[in-house]
Protein backbone atom coordinates (compact mmCIF):
# COMPACT_ATOMS: atom_id res chain seq x y z
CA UNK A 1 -103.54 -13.63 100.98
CA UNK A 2 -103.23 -11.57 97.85
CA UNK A 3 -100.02 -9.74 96.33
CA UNK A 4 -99.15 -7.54 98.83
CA UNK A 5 -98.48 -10.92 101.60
CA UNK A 6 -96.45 -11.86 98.70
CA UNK A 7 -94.26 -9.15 98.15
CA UNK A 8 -94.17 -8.89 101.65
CA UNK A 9 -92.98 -12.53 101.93
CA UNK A 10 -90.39 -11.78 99.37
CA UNK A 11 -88.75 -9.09 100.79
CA UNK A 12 -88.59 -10.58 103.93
CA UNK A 13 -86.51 -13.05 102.55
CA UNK A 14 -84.36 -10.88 100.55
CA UNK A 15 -83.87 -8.94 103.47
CA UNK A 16 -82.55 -11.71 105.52
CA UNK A 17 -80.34 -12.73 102.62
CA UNK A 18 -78.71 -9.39 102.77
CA UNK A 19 -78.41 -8.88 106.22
CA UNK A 20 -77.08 -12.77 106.41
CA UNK A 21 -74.33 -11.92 103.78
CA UNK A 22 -73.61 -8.83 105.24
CA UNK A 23 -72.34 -9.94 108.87
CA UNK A 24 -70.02 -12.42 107.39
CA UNK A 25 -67.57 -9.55 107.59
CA UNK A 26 -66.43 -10.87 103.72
CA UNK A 27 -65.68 -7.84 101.27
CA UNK A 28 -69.17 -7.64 98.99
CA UNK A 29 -67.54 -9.36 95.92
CA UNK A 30 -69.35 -11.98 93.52
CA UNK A 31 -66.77 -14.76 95.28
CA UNK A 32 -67.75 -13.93 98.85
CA UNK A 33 -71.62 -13.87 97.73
CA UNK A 34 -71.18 -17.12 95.69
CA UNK A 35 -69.80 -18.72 98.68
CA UNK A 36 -72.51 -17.29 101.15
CA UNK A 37 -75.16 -18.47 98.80
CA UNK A 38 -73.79 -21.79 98.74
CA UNK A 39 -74.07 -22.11 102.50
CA UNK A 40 -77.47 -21.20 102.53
CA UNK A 41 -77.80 -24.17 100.08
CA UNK A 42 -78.14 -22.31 95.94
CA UNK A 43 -74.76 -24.34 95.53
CA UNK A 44 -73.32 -21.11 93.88
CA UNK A 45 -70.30 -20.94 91.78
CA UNK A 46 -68.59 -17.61 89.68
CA UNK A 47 -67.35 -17.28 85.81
CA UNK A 48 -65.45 -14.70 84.87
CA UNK A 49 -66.64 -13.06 81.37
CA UNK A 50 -65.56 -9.92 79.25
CA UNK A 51 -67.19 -7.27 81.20
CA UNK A 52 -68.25 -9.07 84.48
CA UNK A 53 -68.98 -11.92 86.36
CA UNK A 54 -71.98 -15.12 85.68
CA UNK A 55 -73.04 -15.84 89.42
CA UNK A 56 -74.50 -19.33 88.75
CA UNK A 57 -77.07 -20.84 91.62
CA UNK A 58 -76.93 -24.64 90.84
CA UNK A 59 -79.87 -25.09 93.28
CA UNK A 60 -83.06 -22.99 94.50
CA UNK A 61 -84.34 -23.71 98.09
CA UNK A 62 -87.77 -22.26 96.91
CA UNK A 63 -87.69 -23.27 93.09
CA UNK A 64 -91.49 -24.67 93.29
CA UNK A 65 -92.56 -21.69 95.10
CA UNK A 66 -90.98 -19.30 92.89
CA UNK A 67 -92.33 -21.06 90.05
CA UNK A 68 -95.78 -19.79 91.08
CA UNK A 69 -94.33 -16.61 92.38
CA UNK A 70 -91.77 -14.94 90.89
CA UNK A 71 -91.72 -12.02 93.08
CA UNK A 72 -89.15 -13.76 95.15
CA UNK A 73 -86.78 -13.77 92.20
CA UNK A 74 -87.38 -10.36 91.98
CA UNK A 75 -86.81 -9.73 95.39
CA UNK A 76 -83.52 -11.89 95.79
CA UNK A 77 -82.37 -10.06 92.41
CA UNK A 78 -82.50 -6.93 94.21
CA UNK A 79 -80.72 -8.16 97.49
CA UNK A 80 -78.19 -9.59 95.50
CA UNK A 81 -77.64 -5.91 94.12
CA UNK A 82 -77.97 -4.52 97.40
CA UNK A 83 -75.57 -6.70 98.86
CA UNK A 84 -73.03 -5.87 96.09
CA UNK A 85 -73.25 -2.45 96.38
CA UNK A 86 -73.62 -2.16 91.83
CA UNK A 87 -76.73 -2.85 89.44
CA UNK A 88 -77.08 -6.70 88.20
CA UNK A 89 -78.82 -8.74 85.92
CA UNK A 90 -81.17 -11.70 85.93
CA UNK A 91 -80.48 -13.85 83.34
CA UNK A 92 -82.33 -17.16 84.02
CA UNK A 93 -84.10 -18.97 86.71
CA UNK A 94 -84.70 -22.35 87.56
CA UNK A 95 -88.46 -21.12 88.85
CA UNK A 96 -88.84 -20.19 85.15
CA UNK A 97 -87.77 -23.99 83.95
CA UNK A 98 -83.87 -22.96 83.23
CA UNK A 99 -81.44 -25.14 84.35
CA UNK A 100 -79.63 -22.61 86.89
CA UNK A 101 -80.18 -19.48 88.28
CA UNK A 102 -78.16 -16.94 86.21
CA UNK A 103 -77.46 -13.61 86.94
CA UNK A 104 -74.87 -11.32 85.59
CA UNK A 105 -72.98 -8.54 87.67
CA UNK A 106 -70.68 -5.97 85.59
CA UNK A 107 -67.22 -5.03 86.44
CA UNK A 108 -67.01 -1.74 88.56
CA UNK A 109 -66.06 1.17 87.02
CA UNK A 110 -62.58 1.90 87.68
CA UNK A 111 -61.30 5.34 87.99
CA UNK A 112 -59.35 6.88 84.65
CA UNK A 113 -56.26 7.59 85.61
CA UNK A 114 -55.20 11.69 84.96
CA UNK A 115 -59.17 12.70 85.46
């Protein structure tokens, strides 16, 4: 059906992703999303690092698809920064043979106090 079905496929499901995550009523925090993602079967999990947070998804519902087309990683990337409200990171996927699906999301900046 060509790229455009694709991307068109792709956002579709990013879209439901963050509208999904968004009426849990949860604060947007890499916990909350984590724990959404893990109902919708990516088995999620959170690591705290230096400057941010790992989100981990153990699992990919659409792995084989993705492998072919990796415009849904793009696509859930993006959601996953939408739903956040802050820029993020793909590390690794599983669609591109890596064990998990890795991305990283930076601490917020916080406001300097006397500014």
């Amino acid at each position: 059906f060509g790229s455009d079905s694709i991307n068109a496929f792709a956002q579709s499901r990013a879209d439901e992703i963050e509208r999904k995550f968004n009426t849990t009523g949860q604060t947007a925090t890499s916990r909350s999303l984590a724990k959404f993602l893990t109902s919708e079967g990516y088995a999620a999990s959170v690591s705290d690092k230096a400057v941010g947070d790992e989100l981990c998804q153990h699992h990919c519902p659409v792995a084989h698809v993705a492998a072919e087309f990796p415009e849904l990683c793009d696509a859930e990337t993006h959601a996953i920064s939408q739903a956040l409200g802050t820029h993020v990171q793909r590390l690794a996927t599983i669609a591109n043979g890596d064990g998990v699906c890795t991305t990283f999301i930076p601490n917020r900046k916080q406001e300097v106090k006397g500014e």
